[in-house]
C-alpha atoms as a PDB file:
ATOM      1  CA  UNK A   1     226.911 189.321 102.912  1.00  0.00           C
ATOM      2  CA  UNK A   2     226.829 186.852  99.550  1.00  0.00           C
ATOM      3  CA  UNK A   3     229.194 183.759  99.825  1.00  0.00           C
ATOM      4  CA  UNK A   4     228.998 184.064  95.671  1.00  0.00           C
ATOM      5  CA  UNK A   5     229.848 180.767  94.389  1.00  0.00           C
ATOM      6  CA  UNK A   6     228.555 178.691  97.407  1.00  0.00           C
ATOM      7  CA  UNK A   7     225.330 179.908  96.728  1.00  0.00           C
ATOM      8  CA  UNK A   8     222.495 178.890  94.538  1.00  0.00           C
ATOM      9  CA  UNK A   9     220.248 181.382  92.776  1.00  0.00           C
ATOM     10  CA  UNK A  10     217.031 180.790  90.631  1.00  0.00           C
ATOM     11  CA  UNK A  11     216.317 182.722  88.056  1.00  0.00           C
ATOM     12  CA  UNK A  12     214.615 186.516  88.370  1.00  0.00           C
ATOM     13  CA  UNK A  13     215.897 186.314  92.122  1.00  0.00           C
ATOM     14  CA  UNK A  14     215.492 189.934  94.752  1.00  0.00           C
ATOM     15  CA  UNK A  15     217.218 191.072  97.674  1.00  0.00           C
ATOM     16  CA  UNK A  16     217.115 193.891 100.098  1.00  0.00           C
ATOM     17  CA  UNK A  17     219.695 195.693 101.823  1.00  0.00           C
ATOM     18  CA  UNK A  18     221.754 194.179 103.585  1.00  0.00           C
ATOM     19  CA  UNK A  19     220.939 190.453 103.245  1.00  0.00           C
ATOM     20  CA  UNK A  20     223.111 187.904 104.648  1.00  0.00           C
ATOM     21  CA  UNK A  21     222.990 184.742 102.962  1.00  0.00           C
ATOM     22  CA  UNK A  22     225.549 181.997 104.662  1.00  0.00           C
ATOM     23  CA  UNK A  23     226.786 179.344 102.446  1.00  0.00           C
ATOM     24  CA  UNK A  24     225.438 176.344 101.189  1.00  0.00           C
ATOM     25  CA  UNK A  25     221.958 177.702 100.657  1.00  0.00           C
ATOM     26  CA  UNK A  26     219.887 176.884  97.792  1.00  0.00           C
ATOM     27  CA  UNK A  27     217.101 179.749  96.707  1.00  0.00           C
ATOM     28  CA  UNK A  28     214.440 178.578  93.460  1.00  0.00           C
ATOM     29  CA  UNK A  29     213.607 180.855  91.026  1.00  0.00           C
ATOM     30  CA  UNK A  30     211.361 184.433  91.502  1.00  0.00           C
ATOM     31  CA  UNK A  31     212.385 184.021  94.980  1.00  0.00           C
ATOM     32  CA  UNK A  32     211.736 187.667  96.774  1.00  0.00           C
ATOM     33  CA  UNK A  33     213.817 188.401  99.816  1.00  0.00           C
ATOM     34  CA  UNK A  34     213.562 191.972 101.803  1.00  0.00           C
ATOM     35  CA  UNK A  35     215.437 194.148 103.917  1.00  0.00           C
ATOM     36  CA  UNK A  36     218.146 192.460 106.597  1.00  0.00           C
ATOM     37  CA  UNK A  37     217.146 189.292 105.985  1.00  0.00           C
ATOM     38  CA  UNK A  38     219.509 186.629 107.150  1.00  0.00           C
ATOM     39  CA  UNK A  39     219.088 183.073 105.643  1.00  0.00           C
ATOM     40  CA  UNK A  40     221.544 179.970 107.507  1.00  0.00           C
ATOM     41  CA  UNK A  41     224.004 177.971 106.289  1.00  0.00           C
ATOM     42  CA  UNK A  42     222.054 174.971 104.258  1.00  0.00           C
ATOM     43  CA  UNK A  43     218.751 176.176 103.997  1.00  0.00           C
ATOM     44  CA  UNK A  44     216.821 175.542 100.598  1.00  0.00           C
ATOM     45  CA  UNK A  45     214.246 177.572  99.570  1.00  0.00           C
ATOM     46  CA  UNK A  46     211.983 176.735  96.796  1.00  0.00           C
ATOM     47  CA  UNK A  47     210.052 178.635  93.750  1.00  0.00           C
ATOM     48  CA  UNK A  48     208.413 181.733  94.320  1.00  0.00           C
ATOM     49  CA  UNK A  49     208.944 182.409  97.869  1.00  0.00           C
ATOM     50  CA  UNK A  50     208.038 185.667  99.278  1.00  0.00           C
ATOM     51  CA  UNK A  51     210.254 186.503 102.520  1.00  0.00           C
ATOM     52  CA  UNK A  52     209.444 189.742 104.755  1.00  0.00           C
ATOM     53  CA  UNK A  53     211.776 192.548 105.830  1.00  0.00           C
ATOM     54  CA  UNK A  54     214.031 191.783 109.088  1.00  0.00           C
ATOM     55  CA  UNK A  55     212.970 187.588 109.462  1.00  0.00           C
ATOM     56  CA  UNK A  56     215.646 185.020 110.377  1.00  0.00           C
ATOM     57  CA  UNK A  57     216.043 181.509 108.158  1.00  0.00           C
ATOM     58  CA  UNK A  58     217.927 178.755 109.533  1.00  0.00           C
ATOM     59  CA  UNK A  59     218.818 179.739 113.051  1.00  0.00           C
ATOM     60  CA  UNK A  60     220.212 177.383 115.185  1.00  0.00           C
ATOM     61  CA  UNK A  61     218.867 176.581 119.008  1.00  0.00           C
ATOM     62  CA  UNK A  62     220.073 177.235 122.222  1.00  0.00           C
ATOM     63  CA  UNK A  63     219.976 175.685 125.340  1.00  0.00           C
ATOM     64  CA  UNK A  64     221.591 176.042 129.035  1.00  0.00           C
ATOM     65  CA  UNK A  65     222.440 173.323 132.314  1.00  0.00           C
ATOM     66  CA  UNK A  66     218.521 173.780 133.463  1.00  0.00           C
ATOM     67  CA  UNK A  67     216.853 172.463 130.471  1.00  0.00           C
ATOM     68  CA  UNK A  68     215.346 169.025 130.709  1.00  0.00           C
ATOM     69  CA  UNK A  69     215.207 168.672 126.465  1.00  0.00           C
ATOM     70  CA  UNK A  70     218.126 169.400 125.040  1.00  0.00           C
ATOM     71  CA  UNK A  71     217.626 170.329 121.635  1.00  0.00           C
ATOM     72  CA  UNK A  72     218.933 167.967 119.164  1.00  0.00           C
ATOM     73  CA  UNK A  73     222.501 168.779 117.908  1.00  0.00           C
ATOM     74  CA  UNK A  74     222.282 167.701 114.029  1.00  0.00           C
ATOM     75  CA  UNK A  75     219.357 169.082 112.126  1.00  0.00           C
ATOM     76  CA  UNK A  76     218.812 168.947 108.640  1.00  0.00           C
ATOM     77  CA  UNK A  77     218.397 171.987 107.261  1.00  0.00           C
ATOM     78  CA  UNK A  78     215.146 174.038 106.924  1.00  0.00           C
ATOM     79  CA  UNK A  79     213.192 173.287 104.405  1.00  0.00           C
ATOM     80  CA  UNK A  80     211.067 175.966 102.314  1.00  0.00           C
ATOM     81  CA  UNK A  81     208.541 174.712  99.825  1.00  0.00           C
ATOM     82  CA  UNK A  82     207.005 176.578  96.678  1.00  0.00           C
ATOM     83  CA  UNK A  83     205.226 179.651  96.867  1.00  0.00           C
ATOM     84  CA  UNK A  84     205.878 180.025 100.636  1.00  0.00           C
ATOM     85  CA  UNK A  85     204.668 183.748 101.528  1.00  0.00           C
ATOM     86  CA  UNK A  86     206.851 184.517 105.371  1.00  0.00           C
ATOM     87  CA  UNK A  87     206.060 188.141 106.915  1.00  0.00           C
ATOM     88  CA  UNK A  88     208.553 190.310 108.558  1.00  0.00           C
ATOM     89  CA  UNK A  89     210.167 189.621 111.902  1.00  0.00           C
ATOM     90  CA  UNK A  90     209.546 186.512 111.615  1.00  0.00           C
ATOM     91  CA  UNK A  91     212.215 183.542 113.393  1.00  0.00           C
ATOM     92  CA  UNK A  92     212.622 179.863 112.150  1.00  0.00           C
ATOM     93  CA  UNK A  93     214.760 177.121 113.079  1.00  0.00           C
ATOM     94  CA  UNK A  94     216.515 174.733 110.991  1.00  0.00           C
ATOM     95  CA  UNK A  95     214.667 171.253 111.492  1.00  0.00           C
ATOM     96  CA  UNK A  96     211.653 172.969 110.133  1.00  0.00           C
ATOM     97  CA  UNK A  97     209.935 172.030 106.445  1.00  0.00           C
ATOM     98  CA  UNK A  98     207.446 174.347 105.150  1.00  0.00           C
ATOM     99  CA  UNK A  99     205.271 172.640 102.370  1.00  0.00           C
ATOM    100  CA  UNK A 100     204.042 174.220  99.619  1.00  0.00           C
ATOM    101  CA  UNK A 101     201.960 177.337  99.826  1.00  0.00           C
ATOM    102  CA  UNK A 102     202.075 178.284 103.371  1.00  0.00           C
ATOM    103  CA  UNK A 103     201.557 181.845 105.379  1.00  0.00           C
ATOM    104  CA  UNK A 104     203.556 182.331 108.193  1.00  0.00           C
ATOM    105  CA  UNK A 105     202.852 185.688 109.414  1.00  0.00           C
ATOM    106  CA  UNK A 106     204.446 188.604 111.028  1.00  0.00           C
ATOM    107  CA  UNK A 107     206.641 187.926 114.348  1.00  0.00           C
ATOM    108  CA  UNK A 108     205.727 184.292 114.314  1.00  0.00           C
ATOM    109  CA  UNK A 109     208.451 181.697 115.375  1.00  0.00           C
ATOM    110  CA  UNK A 110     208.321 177.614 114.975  1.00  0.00           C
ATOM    111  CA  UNK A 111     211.296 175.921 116.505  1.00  0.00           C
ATOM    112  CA  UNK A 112     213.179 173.559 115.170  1.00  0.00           C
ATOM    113  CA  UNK A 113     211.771 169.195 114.081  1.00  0.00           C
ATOM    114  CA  UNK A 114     208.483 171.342 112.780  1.00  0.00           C
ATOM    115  CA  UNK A 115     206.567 169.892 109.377  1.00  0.00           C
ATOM    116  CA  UNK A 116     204.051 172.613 108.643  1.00  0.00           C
ATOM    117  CA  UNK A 117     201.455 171.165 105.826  1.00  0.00           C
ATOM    118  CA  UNK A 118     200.514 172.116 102.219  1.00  0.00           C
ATOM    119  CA  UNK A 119     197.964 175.643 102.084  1.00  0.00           C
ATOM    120  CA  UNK A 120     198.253 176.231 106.345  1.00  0.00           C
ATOM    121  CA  UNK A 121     198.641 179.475 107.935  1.00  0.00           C
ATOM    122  CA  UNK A 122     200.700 180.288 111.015  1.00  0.00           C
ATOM    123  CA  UNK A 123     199.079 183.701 112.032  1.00  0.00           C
ATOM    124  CA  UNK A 124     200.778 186.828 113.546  1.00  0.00           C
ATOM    125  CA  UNK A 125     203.049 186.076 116.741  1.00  0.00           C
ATOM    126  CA  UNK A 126     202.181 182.568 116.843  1.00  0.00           C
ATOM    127  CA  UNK A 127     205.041 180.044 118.415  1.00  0.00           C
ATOM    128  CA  UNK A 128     205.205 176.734 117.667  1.00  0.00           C
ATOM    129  CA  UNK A 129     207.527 174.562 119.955  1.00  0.00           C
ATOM    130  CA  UNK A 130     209.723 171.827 118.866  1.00  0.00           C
ATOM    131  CA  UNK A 131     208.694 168.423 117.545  1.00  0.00           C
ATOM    132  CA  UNK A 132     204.956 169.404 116.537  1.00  0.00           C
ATOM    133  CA  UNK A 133     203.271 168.087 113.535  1.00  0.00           C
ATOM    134  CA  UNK A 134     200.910 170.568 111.594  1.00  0.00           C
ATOM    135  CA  UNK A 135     198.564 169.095 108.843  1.00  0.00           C
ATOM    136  CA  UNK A 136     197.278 170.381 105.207  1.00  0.00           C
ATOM    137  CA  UNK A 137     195.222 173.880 105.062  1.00  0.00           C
ATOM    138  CA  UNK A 138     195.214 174.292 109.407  1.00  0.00           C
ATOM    139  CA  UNK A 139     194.685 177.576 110.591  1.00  0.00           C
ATOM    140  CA  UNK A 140     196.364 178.907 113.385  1.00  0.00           C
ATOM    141  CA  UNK A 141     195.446 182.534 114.409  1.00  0.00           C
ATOM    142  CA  UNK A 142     197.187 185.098 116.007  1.00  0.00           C
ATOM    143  CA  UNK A 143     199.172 185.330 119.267  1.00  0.00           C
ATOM    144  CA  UNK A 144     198.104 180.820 119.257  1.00  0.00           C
ATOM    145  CA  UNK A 145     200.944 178.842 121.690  1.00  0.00           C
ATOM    146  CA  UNK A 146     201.409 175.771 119.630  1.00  0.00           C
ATOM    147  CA  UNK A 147     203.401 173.830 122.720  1.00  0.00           C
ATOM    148  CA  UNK A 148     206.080 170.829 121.456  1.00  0.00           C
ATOM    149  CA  UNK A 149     204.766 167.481 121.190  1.00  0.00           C
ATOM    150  CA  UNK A 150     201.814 167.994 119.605  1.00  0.00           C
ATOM    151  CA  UNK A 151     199.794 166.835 116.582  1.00  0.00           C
ATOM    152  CA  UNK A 152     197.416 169.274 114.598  1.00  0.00           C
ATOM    153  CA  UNK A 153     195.999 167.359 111.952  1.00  0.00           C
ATOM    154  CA  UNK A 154     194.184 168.545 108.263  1.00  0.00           C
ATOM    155  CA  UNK A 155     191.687 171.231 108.192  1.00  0.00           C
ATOM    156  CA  UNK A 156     191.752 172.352 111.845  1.00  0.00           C
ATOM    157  CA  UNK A 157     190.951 175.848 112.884  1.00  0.00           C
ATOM    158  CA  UNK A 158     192.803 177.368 115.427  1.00  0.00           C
ATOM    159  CA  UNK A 159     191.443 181.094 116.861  1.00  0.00           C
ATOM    160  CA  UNK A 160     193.438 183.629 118.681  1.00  0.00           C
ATOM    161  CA  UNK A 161     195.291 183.397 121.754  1.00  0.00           C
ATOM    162  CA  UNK A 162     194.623 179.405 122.121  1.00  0.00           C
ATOM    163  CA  UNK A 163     197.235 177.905 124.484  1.00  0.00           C
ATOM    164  CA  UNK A 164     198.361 174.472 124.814  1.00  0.00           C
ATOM    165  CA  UNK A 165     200.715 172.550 126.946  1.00  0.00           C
ATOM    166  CA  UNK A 166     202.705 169.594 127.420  1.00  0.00           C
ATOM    167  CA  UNK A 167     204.184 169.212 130.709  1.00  0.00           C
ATOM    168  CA  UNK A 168     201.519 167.665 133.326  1.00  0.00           C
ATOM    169  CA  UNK A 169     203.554 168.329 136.200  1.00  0.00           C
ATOM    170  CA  UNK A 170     205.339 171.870 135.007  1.00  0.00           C
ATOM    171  CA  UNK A 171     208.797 171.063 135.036  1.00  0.00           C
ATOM    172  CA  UNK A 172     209.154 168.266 137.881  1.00  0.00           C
ATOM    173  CA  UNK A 173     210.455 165.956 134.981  1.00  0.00           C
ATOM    174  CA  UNK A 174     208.059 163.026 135.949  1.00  0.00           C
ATOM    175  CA  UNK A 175     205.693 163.316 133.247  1.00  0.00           C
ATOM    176  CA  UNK A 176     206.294 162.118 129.512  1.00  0.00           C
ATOM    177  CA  UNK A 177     205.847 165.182 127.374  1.00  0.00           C
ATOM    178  CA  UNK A 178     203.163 164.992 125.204  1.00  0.00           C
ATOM    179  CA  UNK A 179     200.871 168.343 123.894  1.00  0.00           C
ATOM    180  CA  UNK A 180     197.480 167.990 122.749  1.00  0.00           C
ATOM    181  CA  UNK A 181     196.175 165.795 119.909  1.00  0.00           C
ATOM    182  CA  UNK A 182     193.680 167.327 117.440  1.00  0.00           C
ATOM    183  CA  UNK A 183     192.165 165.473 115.150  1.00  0.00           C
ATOM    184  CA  UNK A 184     191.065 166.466 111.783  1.00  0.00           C
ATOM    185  CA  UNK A 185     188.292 169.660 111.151  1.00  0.00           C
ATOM    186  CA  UNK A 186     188.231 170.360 114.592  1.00  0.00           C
ATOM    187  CA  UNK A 187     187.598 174.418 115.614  1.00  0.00           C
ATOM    188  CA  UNK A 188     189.619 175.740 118.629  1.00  0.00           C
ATOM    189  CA  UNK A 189     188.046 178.915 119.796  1.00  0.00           C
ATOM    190  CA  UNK A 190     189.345 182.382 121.398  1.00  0.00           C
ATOM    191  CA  UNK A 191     191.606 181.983 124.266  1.00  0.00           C
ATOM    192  CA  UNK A 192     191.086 178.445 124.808  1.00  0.00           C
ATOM    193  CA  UNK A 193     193.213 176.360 126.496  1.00  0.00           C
ATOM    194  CA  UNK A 194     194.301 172.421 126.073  1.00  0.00           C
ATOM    195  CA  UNK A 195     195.978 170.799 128.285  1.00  0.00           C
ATOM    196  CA  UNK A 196     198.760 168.191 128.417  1.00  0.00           C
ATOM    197  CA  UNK A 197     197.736 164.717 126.411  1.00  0.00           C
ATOM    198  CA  UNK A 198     194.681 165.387 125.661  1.00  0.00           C
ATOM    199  CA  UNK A 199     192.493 164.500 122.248  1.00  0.00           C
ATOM    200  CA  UNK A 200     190.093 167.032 120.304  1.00  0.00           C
ATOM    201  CA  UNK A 201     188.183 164.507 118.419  1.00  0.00           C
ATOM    202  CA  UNK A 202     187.072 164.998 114.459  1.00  0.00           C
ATOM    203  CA  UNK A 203     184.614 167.760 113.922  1.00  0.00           C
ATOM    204  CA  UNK A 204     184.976 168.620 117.737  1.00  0.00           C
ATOM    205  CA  UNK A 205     183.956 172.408 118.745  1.00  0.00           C
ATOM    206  CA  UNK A 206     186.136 173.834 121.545  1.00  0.00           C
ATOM    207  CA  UNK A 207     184.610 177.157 122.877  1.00  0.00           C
ATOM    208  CA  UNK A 208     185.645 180.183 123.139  1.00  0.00           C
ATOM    209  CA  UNK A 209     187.486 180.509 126.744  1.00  0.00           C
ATOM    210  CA  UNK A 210     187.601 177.038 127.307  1.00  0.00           C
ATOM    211  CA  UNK A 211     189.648 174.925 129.960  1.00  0.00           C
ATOM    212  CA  UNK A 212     189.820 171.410 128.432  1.00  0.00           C
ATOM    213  CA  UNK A 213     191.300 168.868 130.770  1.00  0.00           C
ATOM    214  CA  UNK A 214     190.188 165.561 129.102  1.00  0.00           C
ATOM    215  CA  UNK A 215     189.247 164.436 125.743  1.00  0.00           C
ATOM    216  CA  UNK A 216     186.718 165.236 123.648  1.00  0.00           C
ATOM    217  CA  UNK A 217     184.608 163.292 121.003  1.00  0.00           C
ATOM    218  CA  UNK A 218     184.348 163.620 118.002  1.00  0.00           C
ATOM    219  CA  UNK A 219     181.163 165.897 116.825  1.00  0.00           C
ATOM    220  CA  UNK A 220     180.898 167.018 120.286  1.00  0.00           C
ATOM    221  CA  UNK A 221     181.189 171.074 121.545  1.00  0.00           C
ATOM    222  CA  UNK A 222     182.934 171.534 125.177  1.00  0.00           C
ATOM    223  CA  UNK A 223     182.466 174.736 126.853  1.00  0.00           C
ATOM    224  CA  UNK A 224     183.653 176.324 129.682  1.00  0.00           C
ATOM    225  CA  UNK A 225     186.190 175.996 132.450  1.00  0.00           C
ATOM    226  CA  UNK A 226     186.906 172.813 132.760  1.00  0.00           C
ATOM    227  CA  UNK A 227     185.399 172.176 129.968  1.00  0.00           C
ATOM    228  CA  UNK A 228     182.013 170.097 129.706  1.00  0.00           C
ATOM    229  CA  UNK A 229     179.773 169.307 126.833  1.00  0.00           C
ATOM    230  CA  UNK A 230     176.972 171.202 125.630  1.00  0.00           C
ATOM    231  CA  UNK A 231     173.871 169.791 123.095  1.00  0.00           C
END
């Protein structure tokens, strides 16, 4: 459904069937959009944005009486930067802003207070929770939980299936939330898993498999469960 007038088109601008575009939404110019697409009331998407077949722009969250963090009422809108490529199926939440150049790809989600920097890549069925930070050309592969609270800085490689949290105590509501802190050119292998508050220092190696419980340097490679340093 086009709201016509309340809408701004680019120039050389595509759609699918059966878009809906809500009003108040701003889309550059050589802007491709595909198949049942539905883009949110505000959202702004910038110059030659590629957007996949069936993904949702804009949506707002949810919440019931049991969660602890309500999600924040008034977002700004999301925020799409230039030459943003996002795959099909994908879901994001106003609150977000994409920077120029990034891959988000198919099934992925990122909740809502997201910055995602310049050149990164958000791989297949990745989730990113609320209120995380992602830096300049940072990988994250596929199937990755990206938990809330956390801080991915430039250059970091993320591989499949890494998990993170943020809760210490898992839901007793004692425990400040804070995910993991990685710190720039760090490499996060297969299936590994960070835990709540910890730091991956700068050109830190996490191996594949890996239960990290506590920090680790900078330069350093931790490996196995919990994880321990290796020469």
């Amino acid at each position: 459904m086009d709201q016509g007038q309340q809408i701004s088109y680019g120039k050389n601008v595509t759609t699918g069937l059966h878009v809906v575009i809500e009003p108040d939404v701003t889309i550059g110019d050589d802007v491709t959009i595909g198949n049942h697409v539905v883009i949110k009331s505000g959202t702004q998407i910038g110059n030659g944005v590629q957007i996949g077949d069936l993904s949702v722009l804009g949506k707002g969250p949810a919440s019931n009486k049991k969660m602890a963090l309500k999600p924040a009422a008034d977002l700004p809108p999301l925020r799409i930067g230039d030459d943003v490529k996002i795959g099909c199926g994908v879901v994001i939440y106003a609150g977000v802003a994409l920077e120029n150049d990034v891959l988000v790809g198919d099934m992925a989600s990122i909740r809502e207070r997201v910055t995602v920097g310049e050149s990164s890549i958000i791989g297949r069925n990745v989730i990113v929770e609320p209120k995380t930070t992602i830096g300049k050309r940072v990988t994250v592969q596929t199937s990755s939980y990206i938990t809330s609270d956390m801080i991915i800085e430039d250059d970091v490689f993320i591989g499949p299936c890494c998990s993170t949290a943020n809760d210490k105590y898992m839901g007793r509501g004692n425990y400040h939330h804070q995910g993991p802190i990685i710190k720039q050119r760090a490499r996060i292998g297969n299936n590994a898993t960070l835990l709540p508050g910890i730091t991956i220092g700068e050109e830190a190696i996490v191996g594949a498999g890996a239960v990290i419980t506590k920090d680790v340097p900078s330069g350093q490679t931790y490996v196995g469960n919990p994880g321990r340093p290796i020469k």
